[in-house]
C-alpha atoms as a PDB file:
ATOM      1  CA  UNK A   1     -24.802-107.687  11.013  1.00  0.00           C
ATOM      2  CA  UNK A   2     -24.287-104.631  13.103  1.00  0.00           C
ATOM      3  CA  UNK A   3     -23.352-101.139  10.807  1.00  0.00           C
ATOM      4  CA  UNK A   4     -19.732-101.104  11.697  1.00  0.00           C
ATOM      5  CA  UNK A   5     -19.074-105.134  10.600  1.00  0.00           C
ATOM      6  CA  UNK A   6     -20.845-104.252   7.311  1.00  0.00           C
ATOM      7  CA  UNK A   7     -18.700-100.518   7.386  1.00  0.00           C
ATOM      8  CA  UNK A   8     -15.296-103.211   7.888  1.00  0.00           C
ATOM      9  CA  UNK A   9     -17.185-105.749   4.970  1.00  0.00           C
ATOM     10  CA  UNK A  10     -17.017-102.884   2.283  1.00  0.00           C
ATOM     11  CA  UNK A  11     -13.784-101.688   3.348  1.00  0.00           C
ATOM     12  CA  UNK A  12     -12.077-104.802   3.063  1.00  0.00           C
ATOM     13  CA  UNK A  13     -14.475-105.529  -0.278  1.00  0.00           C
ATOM     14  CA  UNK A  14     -13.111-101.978  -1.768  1.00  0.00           C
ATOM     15  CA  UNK A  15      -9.353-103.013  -1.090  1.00  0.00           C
ATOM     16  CA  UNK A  16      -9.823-106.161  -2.674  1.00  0.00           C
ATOM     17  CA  UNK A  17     -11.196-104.656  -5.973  1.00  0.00           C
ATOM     18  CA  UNK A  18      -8.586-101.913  -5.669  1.00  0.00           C
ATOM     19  CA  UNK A  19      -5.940-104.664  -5.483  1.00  0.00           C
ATOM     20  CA  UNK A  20      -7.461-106.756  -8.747  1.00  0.00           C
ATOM     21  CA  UNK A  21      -7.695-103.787 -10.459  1.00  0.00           C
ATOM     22  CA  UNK A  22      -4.334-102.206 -10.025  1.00  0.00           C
ATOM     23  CA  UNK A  23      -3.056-105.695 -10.826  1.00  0.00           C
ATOM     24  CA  UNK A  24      -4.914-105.896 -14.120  1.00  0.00           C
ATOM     25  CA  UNK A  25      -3.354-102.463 -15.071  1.00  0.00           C
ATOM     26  CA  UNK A  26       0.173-103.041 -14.091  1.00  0.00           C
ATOM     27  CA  UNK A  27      -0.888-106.217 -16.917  1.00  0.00           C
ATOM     28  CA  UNK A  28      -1.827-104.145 -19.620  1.00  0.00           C
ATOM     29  CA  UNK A  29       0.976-101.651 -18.883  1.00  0.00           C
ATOM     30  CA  UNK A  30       3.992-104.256 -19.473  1.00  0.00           C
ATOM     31  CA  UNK A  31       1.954-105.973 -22.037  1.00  0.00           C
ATOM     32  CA  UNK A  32       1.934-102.828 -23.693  1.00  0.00           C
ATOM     33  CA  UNK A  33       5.350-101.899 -22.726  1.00  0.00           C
ATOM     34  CA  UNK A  34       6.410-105.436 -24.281  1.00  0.00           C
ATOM     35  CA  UNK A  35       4.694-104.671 -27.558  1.00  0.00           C
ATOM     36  CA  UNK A  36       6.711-100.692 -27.970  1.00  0.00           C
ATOM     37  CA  UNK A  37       9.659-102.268 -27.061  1.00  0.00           C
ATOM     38  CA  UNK A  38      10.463-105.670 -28.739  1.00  0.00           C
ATOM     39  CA  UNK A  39      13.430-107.769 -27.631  1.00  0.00           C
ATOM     40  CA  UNK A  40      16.979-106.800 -29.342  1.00  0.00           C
ATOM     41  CA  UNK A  41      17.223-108.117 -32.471  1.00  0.00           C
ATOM     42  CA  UNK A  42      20.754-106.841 -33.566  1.00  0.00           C
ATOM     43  CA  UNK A  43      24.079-107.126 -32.051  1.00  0.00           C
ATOM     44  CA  UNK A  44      25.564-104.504 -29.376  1.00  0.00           C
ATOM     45  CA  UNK A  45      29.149-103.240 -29.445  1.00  0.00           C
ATOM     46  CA  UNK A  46      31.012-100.016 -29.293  1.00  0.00           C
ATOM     47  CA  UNK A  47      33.017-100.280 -32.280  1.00  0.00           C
ATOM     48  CA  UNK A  48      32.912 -97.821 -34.776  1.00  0.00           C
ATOM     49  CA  UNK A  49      31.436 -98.211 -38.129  1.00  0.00           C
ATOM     50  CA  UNK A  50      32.923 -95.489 -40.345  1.00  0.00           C
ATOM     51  CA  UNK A  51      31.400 -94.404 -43.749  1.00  0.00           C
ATOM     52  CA  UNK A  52      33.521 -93.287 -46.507  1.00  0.00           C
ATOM     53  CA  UNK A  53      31.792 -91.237 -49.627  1.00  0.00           C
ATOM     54  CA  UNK A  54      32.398 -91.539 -53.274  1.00  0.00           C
ATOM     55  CA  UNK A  55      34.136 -89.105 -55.724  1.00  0.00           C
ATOM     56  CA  UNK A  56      33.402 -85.515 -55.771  1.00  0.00           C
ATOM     57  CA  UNK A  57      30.652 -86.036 -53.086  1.00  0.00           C
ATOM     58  CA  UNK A  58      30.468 -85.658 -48.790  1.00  0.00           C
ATOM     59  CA  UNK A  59      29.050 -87.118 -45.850  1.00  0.00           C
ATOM     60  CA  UNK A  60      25.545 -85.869 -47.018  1.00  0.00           C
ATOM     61  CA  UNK A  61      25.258 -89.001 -49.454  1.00  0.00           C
ATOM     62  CA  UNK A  62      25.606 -91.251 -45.983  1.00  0.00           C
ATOM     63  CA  UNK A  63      22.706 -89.913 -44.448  1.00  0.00           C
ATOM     64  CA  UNK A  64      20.070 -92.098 -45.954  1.00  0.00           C
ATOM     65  CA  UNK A  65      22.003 -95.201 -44.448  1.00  0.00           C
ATOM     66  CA  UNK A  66      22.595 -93.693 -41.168  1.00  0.00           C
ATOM     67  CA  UNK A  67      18.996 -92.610 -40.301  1.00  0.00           C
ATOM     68  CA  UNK A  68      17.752 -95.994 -41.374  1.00  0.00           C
ATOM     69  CA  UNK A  69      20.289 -97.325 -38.542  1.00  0.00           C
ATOM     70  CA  UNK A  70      18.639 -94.611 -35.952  1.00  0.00           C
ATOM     71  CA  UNK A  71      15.383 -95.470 -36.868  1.00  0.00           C
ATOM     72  CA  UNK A  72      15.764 -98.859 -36.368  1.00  0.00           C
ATOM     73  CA  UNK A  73      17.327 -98.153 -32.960  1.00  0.00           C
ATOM     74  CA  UNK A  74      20.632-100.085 -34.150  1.00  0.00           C
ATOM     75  CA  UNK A  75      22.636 -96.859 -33.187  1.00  0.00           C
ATOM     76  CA  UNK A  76      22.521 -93.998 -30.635  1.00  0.00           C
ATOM     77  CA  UNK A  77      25.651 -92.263 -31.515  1.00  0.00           C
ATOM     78  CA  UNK A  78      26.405 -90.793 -35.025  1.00  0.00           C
ATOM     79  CA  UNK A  79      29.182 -87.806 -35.216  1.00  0.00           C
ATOM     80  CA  UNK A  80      31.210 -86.844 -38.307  1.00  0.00           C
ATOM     81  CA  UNK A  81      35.130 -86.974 -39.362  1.00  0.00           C
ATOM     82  CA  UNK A  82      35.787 -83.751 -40.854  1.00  0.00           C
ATOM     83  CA  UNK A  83      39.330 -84.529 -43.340  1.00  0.00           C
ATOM     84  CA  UNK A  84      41.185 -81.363 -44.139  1.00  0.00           C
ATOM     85  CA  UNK A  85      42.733 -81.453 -47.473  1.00  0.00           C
ATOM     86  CA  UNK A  86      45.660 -81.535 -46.013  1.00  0.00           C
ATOM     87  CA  UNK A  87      44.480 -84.784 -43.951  1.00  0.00           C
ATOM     88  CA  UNK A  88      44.194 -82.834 -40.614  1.00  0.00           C
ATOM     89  CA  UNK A  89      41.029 -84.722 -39.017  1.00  0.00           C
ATOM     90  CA  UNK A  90      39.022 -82.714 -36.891  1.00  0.00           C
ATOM     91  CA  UNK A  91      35.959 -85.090 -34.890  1.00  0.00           C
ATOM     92  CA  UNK A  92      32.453 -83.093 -35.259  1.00  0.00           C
ATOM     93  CA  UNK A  93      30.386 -83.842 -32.237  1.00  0.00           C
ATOM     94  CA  UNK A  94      31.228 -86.850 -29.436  1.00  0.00           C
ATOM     95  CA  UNK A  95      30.219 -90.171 -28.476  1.00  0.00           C
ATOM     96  CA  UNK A  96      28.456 -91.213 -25.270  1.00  0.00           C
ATOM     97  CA  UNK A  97      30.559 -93.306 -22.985  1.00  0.00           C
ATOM     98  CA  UNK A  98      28.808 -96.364 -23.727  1.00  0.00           C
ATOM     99  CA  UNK A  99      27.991 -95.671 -27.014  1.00  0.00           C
ATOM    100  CA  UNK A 100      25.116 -98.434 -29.244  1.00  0.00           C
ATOM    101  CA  UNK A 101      27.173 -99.070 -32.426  1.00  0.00           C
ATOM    102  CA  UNK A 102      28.634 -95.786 -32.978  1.00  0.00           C
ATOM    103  CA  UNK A 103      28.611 -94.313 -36.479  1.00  0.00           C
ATOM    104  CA  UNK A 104      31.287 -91.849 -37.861  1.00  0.00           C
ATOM    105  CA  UNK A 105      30.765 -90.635 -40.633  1.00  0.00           C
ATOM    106  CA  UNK A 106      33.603 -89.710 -42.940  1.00  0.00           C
ATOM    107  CA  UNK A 107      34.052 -86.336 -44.498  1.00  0.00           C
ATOM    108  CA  UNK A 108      36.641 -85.548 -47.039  1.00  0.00           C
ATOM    109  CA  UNK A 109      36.582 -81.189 -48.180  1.00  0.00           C
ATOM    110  CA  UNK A 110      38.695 -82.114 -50.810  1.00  0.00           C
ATOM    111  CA  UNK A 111      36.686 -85.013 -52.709  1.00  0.00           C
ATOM    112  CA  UNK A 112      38.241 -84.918 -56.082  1.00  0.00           C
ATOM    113  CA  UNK A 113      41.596 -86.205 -54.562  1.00  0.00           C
ATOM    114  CA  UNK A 114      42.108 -89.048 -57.264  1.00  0.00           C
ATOM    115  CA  UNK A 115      45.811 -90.177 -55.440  1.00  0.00           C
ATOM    116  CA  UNK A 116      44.503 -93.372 -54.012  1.00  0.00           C
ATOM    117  CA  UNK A 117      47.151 -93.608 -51.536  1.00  0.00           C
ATOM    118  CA  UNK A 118      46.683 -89.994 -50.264  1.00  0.00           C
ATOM    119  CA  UNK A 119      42.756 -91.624 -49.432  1.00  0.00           C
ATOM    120  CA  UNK A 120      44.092 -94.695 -47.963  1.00  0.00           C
ATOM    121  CA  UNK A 121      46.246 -92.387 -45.667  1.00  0.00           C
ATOM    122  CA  UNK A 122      43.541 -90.273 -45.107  1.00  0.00           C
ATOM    123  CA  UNK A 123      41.294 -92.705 -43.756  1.00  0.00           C
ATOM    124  CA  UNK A 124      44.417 -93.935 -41.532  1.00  0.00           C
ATOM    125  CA  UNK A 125      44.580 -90.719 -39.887  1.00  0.00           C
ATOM    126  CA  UNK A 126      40.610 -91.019 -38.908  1.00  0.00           C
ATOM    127  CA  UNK A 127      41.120 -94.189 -37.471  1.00  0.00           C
ATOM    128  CA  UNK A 128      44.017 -92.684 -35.447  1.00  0.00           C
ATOM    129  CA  UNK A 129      41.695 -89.706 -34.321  1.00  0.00           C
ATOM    130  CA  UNK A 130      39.406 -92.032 -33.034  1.00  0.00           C
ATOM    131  CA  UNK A 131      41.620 -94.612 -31.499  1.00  0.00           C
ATOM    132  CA  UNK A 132      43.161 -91.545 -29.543  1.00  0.00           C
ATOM    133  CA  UNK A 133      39.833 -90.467 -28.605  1.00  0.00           C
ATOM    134  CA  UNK A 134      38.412 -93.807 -27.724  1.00  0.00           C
ATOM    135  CA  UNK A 135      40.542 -96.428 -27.672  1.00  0.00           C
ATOM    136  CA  UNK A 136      39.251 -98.455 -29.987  1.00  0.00           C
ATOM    137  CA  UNK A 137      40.632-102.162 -31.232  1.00  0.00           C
ATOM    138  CA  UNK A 138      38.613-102.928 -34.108  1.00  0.00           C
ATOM    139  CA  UNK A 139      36.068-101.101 -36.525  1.00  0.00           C
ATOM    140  CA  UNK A 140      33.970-101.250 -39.696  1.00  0.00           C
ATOM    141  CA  UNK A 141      34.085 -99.428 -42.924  1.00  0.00           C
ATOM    142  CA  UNK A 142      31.181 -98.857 -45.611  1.00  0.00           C
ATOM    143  CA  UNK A 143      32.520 -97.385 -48.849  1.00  0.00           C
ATOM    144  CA  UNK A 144      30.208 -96.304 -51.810  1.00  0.00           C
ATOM    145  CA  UNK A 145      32.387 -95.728 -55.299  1.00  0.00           C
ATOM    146  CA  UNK A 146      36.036 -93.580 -54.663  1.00  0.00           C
ATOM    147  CA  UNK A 147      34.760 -94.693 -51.101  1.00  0.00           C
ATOM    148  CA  UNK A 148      36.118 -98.487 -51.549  1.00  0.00           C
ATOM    149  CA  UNK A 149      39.349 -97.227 -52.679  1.00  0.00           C
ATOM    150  CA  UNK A 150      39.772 -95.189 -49.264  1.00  0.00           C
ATOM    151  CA  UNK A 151      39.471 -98.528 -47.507  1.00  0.00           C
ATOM    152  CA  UNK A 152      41.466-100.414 -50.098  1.00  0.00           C
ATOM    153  CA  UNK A 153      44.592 -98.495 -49.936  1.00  0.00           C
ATOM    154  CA  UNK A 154      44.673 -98.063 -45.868  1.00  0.00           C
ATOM    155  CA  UNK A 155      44.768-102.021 -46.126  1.00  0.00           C
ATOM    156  CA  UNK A 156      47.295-102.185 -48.516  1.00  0.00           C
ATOM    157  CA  UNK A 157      49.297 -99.234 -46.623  1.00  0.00           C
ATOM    158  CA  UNK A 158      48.317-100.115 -43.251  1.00  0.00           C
ATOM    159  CA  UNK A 159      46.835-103.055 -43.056  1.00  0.00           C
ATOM    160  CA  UNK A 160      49.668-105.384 -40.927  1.00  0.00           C
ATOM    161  CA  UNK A 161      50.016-102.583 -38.759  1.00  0.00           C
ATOM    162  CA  UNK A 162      49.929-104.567 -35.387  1.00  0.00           C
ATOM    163  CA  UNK A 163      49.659-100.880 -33.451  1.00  0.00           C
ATOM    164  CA  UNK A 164      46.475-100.302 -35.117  1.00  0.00           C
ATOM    165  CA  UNK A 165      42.537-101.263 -34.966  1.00  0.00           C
ATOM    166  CA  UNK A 166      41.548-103.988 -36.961  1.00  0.00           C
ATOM    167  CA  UNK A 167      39.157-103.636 -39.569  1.00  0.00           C
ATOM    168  CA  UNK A 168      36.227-106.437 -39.130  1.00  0.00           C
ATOM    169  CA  UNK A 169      33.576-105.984 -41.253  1.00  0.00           C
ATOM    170  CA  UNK A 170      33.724-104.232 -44.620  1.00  0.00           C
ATOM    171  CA  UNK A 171      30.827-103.088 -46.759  1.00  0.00           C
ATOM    172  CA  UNK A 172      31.322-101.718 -50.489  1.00  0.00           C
ATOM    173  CA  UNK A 173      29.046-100.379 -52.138  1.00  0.00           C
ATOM    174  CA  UNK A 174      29.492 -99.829 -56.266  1.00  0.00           C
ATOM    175  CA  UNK A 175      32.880-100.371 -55.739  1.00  0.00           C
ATOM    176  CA  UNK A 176      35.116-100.157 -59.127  1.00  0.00           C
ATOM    177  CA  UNK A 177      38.266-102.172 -57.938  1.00  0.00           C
ATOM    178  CA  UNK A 178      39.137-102.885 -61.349  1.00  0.00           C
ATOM    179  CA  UNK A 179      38.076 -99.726 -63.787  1.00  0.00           C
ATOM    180  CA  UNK A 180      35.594 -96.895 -64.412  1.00  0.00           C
ATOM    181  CA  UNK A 181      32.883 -97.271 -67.597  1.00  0.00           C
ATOM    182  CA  UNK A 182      34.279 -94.659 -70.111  1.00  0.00           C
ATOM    183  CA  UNK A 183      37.729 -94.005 -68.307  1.00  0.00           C
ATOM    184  CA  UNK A 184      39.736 -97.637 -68.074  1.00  0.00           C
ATOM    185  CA  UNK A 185      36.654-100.108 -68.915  1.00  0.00           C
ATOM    186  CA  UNK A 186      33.969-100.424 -71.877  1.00  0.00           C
ATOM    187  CA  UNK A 187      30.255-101.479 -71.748  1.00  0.00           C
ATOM    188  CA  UNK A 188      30.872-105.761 -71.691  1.00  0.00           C
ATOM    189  CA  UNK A 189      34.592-105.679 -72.265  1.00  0.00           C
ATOM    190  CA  UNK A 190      36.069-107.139 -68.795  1.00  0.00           C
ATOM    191  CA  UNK A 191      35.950-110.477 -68.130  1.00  0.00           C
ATOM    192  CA  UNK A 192      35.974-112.451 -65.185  1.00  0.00           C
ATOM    193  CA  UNK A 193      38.064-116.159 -64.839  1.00  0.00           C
ATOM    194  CA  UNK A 194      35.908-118.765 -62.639  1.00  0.00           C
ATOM    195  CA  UNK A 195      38.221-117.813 -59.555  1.00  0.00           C
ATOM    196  CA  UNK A 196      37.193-114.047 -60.340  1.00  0.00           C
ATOM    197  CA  UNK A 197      40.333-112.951 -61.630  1.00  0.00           C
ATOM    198  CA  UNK A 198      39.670-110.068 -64.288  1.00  0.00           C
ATOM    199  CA  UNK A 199      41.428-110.924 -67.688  1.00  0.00           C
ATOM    200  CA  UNK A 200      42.765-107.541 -68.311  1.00  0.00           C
ATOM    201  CA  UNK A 201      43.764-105.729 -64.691  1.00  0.00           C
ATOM    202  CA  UNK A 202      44.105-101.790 -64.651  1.00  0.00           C
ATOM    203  CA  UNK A 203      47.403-100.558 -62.784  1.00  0.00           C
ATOM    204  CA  UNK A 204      45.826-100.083 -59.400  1.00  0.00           C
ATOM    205  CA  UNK A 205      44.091-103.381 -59.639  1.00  0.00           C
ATOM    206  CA  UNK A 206      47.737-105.375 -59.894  1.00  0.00           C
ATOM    207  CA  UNK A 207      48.752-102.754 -56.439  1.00  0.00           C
ATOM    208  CA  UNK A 208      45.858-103.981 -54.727  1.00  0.00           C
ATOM    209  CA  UNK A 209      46.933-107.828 -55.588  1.00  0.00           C
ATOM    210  CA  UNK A 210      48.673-107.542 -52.072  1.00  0.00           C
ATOM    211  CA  UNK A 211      45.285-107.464 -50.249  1.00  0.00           C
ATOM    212  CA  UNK A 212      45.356-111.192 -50.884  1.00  0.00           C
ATOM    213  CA  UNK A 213      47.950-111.901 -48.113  1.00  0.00           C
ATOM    214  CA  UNK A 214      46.144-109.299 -46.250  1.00  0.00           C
ATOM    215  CA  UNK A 215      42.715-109.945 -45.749  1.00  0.00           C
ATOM    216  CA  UNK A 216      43.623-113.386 -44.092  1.00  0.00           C
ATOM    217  CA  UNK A 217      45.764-111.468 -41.702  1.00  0.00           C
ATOM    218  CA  UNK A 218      42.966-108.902 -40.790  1.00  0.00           C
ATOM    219  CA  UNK A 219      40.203-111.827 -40.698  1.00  0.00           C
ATOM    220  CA  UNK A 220      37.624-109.029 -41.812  1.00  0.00           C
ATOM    221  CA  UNK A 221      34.474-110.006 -43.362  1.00  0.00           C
ATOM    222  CA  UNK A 222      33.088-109.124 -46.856  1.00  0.00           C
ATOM    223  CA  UNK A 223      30.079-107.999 -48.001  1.00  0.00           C
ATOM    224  CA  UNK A 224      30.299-106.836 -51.685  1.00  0.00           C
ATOM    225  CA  UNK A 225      27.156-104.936 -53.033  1.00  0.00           C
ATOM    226  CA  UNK A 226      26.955-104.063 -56.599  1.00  0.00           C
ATOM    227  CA  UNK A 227      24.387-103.062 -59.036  1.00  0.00           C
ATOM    228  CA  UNK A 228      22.814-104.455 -62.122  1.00  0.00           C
ATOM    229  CA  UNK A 229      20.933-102.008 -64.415  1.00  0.00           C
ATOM    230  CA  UNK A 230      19.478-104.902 -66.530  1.00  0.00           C
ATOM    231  CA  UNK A 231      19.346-103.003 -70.023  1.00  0.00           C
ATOM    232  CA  UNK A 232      22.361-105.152 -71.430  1.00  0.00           C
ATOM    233  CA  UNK A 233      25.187-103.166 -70.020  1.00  0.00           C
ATOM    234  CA  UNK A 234      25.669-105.384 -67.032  1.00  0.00           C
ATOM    235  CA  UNK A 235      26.756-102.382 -64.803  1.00  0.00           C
ATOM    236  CA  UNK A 236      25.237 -99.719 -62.426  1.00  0.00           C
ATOM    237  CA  UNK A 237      25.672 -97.536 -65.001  1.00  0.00           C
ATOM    238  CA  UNK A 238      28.890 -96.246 -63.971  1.00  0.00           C
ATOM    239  CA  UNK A 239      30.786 -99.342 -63.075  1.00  0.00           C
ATOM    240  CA  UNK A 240      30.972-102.629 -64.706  1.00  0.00           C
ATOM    241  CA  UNK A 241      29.607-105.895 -62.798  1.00  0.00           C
ATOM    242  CA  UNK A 242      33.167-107.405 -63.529  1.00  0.00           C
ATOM    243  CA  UNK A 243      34.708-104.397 -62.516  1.00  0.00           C
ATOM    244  CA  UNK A 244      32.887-104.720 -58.960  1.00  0.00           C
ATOM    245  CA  UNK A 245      33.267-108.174 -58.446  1.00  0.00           C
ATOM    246  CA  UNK A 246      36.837-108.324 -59.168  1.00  0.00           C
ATOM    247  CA  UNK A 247      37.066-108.290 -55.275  1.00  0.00           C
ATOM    248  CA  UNK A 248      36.711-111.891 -55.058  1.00  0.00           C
ATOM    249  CA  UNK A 249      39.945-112.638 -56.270  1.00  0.00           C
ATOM    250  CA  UNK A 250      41.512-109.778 -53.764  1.00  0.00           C
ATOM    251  CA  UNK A 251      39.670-110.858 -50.675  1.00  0.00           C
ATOM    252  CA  UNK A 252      40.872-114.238 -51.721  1.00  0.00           C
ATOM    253  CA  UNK A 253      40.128-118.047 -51.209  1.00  0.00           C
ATOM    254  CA  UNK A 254      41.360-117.301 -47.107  1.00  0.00           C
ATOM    255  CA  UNK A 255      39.590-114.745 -46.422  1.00  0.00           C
ATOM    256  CA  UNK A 256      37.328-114.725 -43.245  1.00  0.00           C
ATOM    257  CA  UNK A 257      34.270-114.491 -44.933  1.00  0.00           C
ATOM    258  CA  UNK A 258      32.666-113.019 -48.631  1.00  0.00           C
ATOM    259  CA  UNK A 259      29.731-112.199 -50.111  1.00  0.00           C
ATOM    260  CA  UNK A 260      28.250-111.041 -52.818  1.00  0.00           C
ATOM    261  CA  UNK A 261      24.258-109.187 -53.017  1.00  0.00           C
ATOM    262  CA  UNK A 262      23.447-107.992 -56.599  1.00  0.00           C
ATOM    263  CA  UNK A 263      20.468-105.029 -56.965  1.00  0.00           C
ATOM    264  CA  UNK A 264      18.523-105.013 -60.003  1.00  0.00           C
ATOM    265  CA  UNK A 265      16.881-102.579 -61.808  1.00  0.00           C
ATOM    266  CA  UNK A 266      16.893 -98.680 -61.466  1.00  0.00           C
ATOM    267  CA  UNK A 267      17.275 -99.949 -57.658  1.00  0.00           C
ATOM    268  CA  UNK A 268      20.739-100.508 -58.791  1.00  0.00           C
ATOM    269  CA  UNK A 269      21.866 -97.480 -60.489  1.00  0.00           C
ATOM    270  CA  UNK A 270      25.351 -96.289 -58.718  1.00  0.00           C
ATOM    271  CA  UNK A 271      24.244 -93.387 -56.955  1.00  0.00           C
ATOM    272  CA  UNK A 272      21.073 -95.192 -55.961  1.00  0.00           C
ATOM    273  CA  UNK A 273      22.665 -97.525 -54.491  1.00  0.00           C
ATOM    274  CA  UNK A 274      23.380 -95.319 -51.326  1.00  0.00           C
ATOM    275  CA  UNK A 275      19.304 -94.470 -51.325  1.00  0.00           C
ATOM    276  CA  UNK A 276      18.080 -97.798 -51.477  1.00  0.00           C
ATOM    277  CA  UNK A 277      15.950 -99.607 -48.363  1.00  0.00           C
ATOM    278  CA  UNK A 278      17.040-102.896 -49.792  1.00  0.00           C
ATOM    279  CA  UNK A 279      20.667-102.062 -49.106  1.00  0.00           C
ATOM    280  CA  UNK A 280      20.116-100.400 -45.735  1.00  0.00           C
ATOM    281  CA  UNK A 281      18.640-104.142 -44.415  1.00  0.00           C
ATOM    282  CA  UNK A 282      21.888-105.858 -46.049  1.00  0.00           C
ATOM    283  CA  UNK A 283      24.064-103.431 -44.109  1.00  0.00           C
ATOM    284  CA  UNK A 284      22.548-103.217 -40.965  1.00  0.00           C
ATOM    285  CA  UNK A 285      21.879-107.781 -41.426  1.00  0.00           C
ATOM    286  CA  UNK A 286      26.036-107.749 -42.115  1.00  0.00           C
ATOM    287  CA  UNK A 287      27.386-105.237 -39.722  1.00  0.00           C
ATOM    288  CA  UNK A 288      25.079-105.949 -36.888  1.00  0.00           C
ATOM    289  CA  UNK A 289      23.608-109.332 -37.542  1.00  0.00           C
ATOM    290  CA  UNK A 290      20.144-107.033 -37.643  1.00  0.00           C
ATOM    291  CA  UNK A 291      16.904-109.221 -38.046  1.00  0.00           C
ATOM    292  CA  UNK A 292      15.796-108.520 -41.101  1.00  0.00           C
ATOM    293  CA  UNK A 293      11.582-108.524 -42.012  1.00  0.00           C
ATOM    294  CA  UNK A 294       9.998-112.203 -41.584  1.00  0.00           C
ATOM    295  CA  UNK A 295      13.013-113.727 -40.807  1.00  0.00           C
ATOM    296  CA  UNK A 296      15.237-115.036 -38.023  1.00  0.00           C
ATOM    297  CA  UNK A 297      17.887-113.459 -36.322  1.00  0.00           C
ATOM    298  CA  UNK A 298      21.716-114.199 -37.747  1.00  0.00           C
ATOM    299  CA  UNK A 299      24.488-115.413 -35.606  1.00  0.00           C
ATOM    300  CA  UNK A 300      27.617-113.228 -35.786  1.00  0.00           C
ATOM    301  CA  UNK A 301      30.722-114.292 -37.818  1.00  0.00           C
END
């Protein structure tokens, strides 16, 4: 073989290899492209999901909840509601144009407002901010404590409004829909009938009867997290078991969809229950139909 056929021999030889080997890294790279980035496991959508505080408190308390969401890639938009106390909303930051379940998180300077219906209007003028801004048709709402009652009273104020988004998915957290340990309830006094009607109803609770025309209307879905301290009280400490799951009988026997997840323990102390990595998967499985750990993906509602 003369030089120049074996100069052409190690040429083409050297292409070959060069061609193998590229191919085996452009293998490794997806495989390892496959492995940072595993397939979606939560549903996609641009509505809102607005968070709503408890008494005395701000948006601070939401940020536990919210990162887990960012760290779990769920959302790439989070800006905050700013309520004036005299209900003037003003939007704190703004969302992409195609924004991965946007979070707003809802800020209320005057948190001791204890006039339900001024909270339920409240959280009517941030959903009007934000259908203004965005155009939105339908949202979620998380409320922890005073939190629930914000979302209560808009329904019961607003909720057949035809002109405004519907609420789809609704999250309380420690709600106290039908009285507050040491105010209007006692440690084991309220009682619960098997269709989760409380014996005894506070004054607010009877208002809030309405809901159960309205949820069927709204077809929003329930998801009704409470906690249990387990030293006898049957409460989170601050709110009575009964007093929390009195939302049965307001979401009703027609209601799209309700459930109930009870924490345990110190895991389940009110404020706690805003902290917790147990309730972060149960929100992000309900709002988002998020995979939880070793286990399979959820359909949505």
């Amino acid at each position: 073989m003369t030089k120049r056929k074996i100069f052409f021999v190690l040429i083409l030889l050297l292409i070959v290899a060069g061609y193998a080997l590229g191919s085996r890294r452009l293998e490794l790279s997806e495989a390892a492209s496959r492995r940072k980035e595993p397939a979606q496991s939560y549903t996609v959508s641009s509505a809102p999901t607005l968070f709503f505080h408890g008494w005395g408190s701000g948006s601070f308390t939401e940020n536990q909840m919210v990162r887990y969401m960012e760290r779990q890639g769920i959302t790439n938009a989070v800006i905050r509601a700013d309520v004036m106390p005299s209900g003037k909303v003003h939007l704190r930051g703004r969302l992409p144009k195609h924004p991965r379940n946007p979070i707003v998180k809802v800020n209320y300077l005057n948190s001791r407002q204890n006039n339900y219906y001024i909270l339920g209007q409240w959280m009517r003028n941030v959903v009007v901010a934000l259908q203004q801004a965005y155009h939105i048709e339908r949202f979620n709402a998380v409320g922890h404590s005073v939190g629930n009652m914000s979302i209560a009273y808009y329904l019961l104020q607003y909720g057949r409004d035809p002109a405004l988004p519907r609420l789809d998915r609704q999250a309380a957290l420690g709600a106290h829909f039908n009285g507050v340990l040491g105010a209007d309830d006692a440690v084991n006094q309220m009682r619960l009938l098997a269709d989760g009607q409380p014996k005894k109803m506070t004054a607010y609770y009877r208002e809030l009867l309405a809901l159960r025309a309205i949820y069927p209307k709204t077809r929003t879905a329930v998801l009704n997290i409470y906690g249990d301290l387990d030293d006898g009280t049957h409460s989170d400490g601050v709110v009575s078991n009964a007093s929390s799951c009195s939302m049965r009988y307001l979401a009703g026997p027609d209601a799209r969809a309700y459930r109930e997840v009870k924490i345990t323990g110190k895991d389940g102390q009110h404020s706690r229950l805003h902290e917790n990595l147990a309730v972060d998967r149960d929100l992000a499985a309900f709002l988002w139909d998020a995979k939880r750990p070793n286990q399979k993906s959820q359909s949505a509602d």
